[in-house]
Protein backbone atom coordinates (compact mmCIF):
# COMPACT_ATOMS: atom_id res chain seq x y z
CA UNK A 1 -1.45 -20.09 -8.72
CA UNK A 2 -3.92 -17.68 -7.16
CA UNK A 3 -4.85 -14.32 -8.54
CA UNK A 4 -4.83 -11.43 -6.40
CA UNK A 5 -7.23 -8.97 -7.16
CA UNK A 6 -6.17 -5.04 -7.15
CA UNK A 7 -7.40 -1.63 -8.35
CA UNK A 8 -5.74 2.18 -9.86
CA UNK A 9 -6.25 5.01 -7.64
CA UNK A 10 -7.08 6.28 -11.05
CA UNK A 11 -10.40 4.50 -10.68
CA UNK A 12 -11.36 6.81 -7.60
CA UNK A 13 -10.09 10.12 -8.21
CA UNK A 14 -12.52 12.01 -5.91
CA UNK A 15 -11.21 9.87 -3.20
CA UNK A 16 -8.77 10.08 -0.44
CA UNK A 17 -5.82 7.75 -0.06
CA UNK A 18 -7.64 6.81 3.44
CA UNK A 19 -10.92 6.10 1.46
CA UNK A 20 -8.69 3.58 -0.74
CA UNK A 21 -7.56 1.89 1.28
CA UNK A 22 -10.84 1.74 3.56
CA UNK A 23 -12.69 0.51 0.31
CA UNK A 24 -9.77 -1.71 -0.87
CA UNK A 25 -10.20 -3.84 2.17
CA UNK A 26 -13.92 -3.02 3.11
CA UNK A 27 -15.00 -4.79 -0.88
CA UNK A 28 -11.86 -8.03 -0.52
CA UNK A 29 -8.88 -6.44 -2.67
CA UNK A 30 -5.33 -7.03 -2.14
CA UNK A 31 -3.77 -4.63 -3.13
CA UNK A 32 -3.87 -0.60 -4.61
CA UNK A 33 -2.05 0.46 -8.24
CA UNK A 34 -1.09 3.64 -6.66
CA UNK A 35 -1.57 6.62 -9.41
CA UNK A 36 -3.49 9.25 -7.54
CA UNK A 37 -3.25 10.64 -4.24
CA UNK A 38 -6.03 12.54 -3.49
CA UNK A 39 -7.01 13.34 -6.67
CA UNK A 40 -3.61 14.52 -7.94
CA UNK A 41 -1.23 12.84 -9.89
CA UNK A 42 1.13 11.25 -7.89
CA UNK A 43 4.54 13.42 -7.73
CA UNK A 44 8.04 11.88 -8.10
CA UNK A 45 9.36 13.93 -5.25
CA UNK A 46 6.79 13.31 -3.14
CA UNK A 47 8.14 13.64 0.58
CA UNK A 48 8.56 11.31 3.10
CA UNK A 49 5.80 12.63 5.48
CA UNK A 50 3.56 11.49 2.24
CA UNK A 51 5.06 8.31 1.96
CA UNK A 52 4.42 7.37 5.61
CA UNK A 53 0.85 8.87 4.79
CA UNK A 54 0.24 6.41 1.49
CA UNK A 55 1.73 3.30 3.77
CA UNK A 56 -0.98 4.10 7.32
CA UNK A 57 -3.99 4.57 4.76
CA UNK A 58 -2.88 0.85 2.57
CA UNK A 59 -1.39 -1.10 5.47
CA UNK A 60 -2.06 -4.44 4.94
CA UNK A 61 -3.08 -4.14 1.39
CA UNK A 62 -0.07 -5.31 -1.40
CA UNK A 63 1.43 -2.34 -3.68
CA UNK A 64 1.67 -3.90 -6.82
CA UNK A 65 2.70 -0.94 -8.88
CA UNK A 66 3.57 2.74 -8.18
CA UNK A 67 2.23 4.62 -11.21
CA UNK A 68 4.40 7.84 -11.39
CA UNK A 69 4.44 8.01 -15.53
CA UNK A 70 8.21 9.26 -15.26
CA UNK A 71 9.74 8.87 -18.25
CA UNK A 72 13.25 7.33 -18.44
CA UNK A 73 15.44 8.07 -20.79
CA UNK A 74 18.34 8.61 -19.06
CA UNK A 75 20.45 6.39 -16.35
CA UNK A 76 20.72 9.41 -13.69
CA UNK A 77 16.27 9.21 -14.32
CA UNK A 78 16.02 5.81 -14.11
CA UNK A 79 17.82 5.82 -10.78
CA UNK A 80 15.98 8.94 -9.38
CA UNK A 81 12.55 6.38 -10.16
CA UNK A 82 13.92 3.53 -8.90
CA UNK A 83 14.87 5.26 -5.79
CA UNK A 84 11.47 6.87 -5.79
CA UNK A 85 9.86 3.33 -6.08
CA UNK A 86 11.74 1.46 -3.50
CA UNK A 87 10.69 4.15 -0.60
CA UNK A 88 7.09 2.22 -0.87
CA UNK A 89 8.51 -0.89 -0.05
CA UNK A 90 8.50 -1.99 3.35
């Protein structure tokens, strides 16, 4: 089983999301822990102009986590993440 090798936006906060993903594939990585976008953390309601944004600037690069710290204690949360999450998959 092959590795695949990915980094945190968090590592890069002075960055753009276009930077990322120009360095992600520039250095060999497959794939962006997405944490940051442009220096800020990452919002839960973040809209869907910003999704299409995140998925141009990482095209071709693996999301292997969405980072959004969201706590979920509740069913009603855990469904507004989840919901949240799935709009970065393709």
């Amino acid at each position: 089983m092959a590795f695949k090798l990915a980094f945190s936006t968090l590592g890069c906060p002075n960055w753009t999301i276009e930077q990322v993903g120009e360095a992600a594939r520039r250095y060999g990585y497959d794939g962006i822990e997405v944490r940051l976008l442009d220096g800020e953390l990452l919002p839960p309601d973040l809209d869907a102009a910003g999704r299409q944004r995140i998925k141009r600037a990482l095209r071709g690069l693996a999301i292997p986590s969405v980072d959004t710290s969201a706590p979920t204690p509740s069913s009603a949360r855990t469904r507004s993440t989840a919901t949240f999450a799935n709009a970065f998959v393709p």
